[in-house]
N, C-alpha and C. Protein backbone atom coordinates (compact mmCIF):
# COMPACT_ATOMS: atom_id res chain seq x y z
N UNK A 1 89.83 96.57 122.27
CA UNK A 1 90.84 96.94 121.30
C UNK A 1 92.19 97.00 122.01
N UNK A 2 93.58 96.52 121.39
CA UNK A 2 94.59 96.43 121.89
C UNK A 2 95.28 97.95 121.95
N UNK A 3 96.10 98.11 122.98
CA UNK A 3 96.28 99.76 123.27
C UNK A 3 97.33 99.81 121.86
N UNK A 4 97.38 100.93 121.49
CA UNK A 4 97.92 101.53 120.09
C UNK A 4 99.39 102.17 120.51
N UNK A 5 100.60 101.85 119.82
CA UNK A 5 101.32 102.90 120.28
C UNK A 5 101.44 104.39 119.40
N UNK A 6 101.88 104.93 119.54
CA UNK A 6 102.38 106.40 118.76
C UNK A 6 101.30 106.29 117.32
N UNK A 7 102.81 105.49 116.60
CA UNK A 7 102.54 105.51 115.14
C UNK A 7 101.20 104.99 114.84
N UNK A 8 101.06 103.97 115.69
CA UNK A 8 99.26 103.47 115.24
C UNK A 8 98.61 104.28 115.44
N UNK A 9 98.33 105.22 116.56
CA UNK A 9 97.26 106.06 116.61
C UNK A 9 97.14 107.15 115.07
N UNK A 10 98.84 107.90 115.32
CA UNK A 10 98.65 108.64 113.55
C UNK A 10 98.02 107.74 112.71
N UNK A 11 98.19 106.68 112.27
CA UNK A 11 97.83 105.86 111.48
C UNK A 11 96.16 106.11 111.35
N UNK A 12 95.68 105.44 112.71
CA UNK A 12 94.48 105.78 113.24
C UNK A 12 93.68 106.64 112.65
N UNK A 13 93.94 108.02 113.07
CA UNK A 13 93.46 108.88 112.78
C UNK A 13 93.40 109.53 111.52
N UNK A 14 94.21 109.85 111.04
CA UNK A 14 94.50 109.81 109.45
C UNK A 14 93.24 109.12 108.76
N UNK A 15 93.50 107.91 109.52
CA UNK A 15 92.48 106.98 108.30
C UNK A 15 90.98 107.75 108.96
N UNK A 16 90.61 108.18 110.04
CA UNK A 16 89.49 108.70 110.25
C UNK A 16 89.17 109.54 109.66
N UNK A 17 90.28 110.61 109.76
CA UNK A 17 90.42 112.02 109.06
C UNK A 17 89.76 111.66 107.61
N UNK A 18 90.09 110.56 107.08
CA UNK A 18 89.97 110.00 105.61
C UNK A 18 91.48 111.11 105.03
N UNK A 19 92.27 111.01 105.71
CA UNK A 19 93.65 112.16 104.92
C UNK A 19 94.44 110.70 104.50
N UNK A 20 93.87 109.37 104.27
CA UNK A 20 95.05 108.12 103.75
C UNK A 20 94.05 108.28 102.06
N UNK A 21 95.06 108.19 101.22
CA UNK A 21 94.47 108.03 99.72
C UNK A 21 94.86 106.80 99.73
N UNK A 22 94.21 106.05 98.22
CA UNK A 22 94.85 104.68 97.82
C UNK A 22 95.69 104.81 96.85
N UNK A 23 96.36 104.23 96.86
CA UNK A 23 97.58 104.01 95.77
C UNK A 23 96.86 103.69 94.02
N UNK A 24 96.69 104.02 93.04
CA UNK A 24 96.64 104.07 91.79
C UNK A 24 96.93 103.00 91.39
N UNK A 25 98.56 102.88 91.27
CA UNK A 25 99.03 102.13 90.77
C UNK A 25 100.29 101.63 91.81
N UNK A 26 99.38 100.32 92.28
CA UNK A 26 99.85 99.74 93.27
C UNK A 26 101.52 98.47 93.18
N UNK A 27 101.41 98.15 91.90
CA UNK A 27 102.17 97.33 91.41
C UNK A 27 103.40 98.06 90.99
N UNK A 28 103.18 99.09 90.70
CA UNK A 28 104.62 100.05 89.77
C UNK A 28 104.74 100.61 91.44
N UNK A 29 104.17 100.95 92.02
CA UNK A 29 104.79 101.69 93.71
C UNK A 29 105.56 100.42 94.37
N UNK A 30 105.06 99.35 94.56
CA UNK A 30 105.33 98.17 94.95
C UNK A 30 106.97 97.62 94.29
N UNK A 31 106.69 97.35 93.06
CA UNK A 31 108.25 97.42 92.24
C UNK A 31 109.55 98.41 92.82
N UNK A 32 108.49 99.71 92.69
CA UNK A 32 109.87 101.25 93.15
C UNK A 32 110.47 101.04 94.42
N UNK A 33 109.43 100.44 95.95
CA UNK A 33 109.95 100.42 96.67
C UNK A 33 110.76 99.54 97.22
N UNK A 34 110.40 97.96 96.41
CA UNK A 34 111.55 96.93 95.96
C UNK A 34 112.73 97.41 95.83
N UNK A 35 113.03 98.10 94.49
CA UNK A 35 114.15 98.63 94.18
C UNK A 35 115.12 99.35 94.99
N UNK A 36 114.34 99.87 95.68
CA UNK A 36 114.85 101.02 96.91
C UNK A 36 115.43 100.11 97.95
N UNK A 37 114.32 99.36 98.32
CA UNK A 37 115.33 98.62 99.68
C UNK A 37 116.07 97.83 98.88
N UNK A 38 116.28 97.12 97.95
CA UNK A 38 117.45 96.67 97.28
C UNK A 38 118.75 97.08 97.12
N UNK A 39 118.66 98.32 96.74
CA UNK A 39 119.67 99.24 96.68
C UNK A 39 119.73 99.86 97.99
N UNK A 40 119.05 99.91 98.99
CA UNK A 40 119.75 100.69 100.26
C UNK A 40 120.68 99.20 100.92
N UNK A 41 120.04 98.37 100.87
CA UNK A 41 120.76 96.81 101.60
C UNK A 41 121.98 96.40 100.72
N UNK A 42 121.76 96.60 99.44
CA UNK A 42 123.06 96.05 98.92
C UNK A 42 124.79 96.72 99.45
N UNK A 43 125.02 95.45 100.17
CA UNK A 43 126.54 95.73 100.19
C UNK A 43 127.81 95.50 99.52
N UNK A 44 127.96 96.50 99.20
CA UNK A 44 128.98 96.70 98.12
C UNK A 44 130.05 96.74 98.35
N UNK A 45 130.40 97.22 99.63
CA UNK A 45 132.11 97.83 100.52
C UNK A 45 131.61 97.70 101.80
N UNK A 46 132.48 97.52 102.51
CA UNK A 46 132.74 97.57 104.00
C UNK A 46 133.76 98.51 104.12
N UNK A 47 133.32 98.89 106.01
CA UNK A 47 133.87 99.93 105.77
C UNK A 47 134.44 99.74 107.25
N UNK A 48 135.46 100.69 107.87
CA UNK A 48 135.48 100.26 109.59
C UNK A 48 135.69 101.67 110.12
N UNK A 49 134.44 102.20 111.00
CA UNK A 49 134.37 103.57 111.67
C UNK A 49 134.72 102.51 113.78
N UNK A 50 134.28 104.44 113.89
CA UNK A 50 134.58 103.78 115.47
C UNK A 50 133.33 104.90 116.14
N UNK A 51 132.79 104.28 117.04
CA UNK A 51 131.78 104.87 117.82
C UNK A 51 132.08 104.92 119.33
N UNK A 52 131.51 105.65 119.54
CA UNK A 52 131.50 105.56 121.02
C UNK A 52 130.28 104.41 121.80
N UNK A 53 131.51 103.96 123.09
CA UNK A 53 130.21 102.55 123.10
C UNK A 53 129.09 103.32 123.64
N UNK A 54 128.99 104.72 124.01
CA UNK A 54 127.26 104.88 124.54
C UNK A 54 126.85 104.58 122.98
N UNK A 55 127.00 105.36 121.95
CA UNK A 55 126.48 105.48 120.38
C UNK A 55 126.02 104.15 120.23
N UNK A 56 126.90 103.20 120.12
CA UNK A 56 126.87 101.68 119.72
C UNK A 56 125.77 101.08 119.99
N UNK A 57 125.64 101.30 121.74
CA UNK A 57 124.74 100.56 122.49
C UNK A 57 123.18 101.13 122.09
N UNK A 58 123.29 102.62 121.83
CA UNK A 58 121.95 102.91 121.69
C UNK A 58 121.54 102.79 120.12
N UNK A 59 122.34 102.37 119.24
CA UNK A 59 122.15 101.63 118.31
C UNK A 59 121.64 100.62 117.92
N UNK A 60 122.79 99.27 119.04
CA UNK A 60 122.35 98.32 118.99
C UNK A 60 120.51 98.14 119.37
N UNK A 61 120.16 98.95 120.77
CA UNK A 61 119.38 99.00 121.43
C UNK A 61 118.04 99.35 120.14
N UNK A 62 118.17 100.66 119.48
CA UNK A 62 117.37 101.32 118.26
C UNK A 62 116.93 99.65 117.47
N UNK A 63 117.69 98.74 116.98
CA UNK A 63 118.23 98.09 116.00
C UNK A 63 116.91 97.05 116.38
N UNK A 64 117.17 96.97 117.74
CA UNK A 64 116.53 95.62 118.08
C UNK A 64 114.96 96.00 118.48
N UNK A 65 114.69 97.22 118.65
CA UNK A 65 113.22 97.34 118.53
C UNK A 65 113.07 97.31 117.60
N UNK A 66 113.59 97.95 116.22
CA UNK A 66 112.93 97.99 114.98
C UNK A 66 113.32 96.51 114.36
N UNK A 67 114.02 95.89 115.21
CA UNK A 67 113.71 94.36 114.58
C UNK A 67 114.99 93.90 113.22
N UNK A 68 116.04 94.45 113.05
CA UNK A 68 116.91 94.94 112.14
C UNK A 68 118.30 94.65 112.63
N UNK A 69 119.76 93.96 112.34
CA UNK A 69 120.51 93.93 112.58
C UNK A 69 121.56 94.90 112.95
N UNK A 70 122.07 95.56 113.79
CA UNK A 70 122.36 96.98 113.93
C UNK A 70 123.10 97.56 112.50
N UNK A 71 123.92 96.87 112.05
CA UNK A 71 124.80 97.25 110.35
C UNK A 71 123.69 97.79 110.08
N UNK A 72 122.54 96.89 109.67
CA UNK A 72 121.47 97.53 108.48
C UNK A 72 121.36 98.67 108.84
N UNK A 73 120.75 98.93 110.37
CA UNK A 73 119.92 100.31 111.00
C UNK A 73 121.16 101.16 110.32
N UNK A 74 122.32 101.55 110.78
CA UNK A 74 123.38 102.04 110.23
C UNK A 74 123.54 102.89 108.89
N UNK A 75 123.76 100.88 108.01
CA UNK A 75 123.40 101.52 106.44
C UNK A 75 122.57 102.21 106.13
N UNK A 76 121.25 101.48 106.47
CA UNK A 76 119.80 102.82 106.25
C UNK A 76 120.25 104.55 106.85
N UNK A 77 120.47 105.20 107.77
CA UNK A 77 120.35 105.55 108.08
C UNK A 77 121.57 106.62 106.90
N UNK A 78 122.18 105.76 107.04
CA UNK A 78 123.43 106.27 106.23
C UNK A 78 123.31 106.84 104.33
N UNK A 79 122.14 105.96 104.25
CA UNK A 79 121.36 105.74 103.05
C UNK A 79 120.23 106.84 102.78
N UNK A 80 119.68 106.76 103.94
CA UNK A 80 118.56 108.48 103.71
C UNK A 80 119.01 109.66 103.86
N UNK A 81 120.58 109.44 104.73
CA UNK A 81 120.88 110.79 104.43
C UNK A 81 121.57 110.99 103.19
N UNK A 82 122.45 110.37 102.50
CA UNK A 82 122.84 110.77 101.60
C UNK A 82 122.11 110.80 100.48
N UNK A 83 120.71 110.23 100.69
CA UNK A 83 119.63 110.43 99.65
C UNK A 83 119.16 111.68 99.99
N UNK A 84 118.71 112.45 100.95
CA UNK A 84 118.39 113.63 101.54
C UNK A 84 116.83 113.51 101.60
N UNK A 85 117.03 112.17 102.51
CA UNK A 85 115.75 111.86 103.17
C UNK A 85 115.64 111.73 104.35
N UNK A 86 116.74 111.58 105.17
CA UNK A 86 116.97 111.54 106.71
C UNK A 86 116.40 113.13 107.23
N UNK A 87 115.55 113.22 107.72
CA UNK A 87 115.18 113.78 108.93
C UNK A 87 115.02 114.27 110.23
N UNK A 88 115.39 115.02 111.06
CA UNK A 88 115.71 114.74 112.19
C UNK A 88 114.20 115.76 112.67
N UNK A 89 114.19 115.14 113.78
CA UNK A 89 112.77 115.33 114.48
C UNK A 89 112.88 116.76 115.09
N UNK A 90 112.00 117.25 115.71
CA UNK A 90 111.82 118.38 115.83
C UNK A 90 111.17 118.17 117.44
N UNK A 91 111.37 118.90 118.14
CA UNK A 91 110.89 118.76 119.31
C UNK A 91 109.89 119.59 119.36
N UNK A 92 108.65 118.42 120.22
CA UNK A 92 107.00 119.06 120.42
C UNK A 92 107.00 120.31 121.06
């Protein structure tokens, strides 16, 4: 088996736990979350802030593991919080 990182193992386990349910109604969840990244990606305005280049870099850096153009990571980020879904982690 290929080594797992982090999130796979939760994943993992969960599904052992049997704590993953199935989705009901897979097509209307599927649609909602369409909609969502639709509306978090749509650009509507530009805008021009200023960062500090450590910020930038560990942005850019964030951007490119998750595979994402750094703007997007940005917008998203910019997007859950003002949805009041952004989170900030909690230390173990």
């Amino acid at each position: 088996m290929a080594k797992l990182d982090k999130e796979e193992r939760e994943i993992l386990n969960a599904f052992e736990r049997g704590a993953l349910k199935p989705i009901l109604e897979k097509e209307a969840e599927l649609k909602k979350h369409r909609e969502y990244a639709a509306a978090t990606f749509k650009a509507e305005h530009r805008i021009n802030i200023r960062l500090s280049t450590r910020d930038l870099q560990a942005l850019q850096k964030r951007a490119l593991s998750e595979g994402v153009p750094y703007q997007t990571l940005i917008a998203s980020i910019l997007h859950k919080y003002v949805d009041g879904q952004f989170q900030e982690k909690t230390p173990n």
